[in-house]
N, C-alpha and C. Protein backbone atom coordinates (compact mmCIF):
# COMPACT_ATOMS: atom_id res chain seq x y z
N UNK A 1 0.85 -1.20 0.00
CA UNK A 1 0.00 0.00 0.00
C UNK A 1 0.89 1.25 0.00
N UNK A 2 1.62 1.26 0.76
CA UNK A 2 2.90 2.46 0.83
C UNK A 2 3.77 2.45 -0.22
N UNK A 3 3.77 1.44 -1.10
CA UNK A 3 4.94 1.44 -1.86
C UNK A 3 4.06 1.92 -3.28
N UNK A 4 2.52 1.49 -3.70
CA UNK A 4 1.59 2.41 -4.57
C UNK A 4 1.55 4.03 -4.08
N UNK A 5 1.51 4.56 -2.80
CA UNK A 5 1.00 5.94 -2.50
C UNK A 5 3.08 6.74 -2.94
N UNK A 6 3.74 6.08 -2.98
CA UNK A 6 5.19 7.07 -3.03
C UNK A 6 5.23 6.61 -4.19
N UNK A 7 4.81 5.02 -4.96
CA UNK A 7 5.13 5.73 -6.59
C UNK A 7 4.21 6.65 -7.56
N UNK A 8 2.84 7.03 -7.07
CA UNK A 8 2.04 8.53 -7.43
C UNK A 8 3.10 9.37 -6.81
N UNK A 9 3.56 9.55 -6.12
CA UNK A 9 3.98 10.53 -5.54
C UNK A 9 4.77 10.90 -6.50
N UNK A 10 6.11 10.05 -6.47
CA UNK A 10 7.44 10.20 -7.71
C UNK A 10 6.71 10.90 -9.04
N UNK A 11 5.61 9.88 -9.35
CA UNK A 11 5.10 10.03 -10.68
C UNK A 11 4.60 11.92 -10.91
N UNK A 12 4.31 12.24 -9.67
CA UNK A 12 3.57 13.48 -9.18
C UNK A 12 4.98 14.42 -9.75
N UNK A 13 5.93 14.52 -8.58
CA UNK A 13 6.88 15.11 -8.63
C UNK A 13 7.41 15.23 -10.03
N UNK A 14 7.39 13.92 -10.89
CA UNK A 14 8.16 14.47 -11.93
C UNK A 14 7.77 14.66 -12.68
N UNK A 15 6.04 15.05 -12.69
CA UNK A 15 5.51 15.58 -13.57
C UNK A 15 5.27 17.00 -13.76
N UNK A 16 5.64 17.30 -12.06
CA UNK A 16 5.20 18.82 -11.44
C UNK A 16 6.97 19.31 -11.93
N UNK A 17 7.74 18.42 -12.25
CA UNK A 17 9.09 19.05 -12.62
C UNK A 17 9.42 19.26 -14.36
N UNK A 18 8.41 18.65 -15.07
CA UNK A 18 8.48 18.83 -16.26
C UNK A 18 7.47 19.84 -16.45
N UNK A 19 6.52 19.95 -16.09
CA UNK A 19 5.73 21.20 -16.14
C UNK A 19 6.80 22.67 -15.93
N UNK A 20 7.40 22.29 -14.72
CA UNK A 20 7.85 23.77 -14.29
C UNK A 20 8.95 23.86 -15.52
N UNK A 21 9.67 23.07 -15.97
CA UNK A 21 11.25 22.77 -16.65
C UNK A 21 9.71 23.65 -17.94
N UNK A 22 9.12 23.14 -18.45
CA UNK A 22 8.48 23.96 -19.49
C UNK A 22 7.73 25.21 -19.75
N UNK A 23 7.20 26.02 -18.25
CA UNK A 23 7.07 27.13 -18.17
C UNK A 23 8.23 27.88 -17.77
N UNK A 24 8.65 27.45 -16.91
CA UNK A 24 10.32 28.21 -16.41
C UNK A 24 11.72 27.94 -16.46
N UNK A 25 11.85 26.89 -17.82
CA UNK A 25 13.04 26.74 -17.81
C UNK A 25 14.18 27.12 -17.17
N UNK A 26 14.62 28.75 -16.80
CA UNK A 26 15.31 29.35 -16.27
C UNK A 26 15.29 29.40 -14.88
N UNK A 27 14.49 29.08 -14.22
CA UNK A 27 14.26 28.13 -12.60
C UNK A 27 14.78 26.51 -12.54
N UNK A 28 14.36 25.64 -13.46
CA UNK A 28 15.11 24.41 -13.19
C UNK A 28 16.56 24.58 -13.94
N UNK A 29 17.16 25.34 -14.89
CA UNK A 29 18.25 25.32 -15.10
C UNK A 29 18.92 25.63 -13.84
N UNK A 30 18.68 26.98 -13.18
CA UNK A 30 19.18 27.75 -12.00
C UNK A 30 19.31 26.26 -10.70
N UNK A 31 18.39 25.51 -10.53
CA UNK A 31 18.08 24.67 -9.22
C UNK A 31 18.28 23.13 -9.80
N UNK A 32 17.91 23.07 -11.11
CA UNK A 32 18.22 21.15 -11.15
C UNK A 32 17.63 20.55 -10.61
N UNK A 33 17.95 19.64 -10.30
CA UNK A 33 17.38 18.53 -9.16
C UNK A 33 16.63 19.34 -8.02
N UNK A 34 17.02 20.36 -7.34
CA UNK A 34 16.78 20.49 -6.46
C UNK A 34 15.01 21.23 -6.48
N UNK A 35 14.69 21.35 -8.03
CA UNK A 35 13.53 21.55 -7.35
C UNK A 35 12.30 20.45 -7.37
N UNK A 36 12.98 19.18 -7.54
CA UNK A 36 11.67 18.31 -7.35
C UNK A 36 12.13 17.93 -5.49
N UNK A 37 13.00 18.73 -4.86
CA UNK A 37 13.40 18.22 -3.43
C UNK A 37 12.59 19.57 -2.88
N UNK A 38 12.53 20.54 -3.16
CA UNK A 38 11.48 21.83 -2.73
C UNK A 38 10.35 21.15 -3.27
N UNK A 39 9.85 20.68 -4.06
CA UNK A 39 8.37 20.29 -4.66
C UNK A 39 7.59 19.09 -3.62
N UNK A 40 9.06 18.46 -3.01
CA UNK A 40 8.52 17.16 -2.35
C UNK A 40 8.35 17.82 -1.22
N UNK A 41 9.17 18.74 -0.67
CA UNK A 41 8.83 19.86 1.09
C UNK A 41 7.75 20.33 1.02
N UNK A 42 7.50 21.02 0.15
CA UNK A 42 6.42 22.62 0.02
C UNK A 42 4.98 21.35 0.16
N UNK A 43 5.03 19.91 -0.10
CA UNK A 43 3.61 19.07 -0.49
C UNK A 43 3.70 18.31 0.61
N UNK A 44 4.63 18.18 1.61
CA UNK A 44 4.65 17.56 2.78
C UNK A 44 3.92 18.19 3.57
């Protein structure tokens, strides 16, 4: 059951990171990785 609710999650995150990579490119260039690690805080 936990291991279905964190792979939506992943699936979440890296969808919420291709979204942003396509409106703001110049935010995930600037942060990388690091903003699907703010995306996973800010939803905690």
């Amino acid at each position: 059951m936990q291991l279905d609710s964190d792979q939506e999650q992943s699936s979440f995150l890296y969808s919420f990171g291709q979204v942003t990579s396509f409106i703001r490119p110049d935010i995930c260039k600037a942060q990388g990785i690091d903003r699907q690690v703010e995306a996973k805080r800010l939803l905690s």
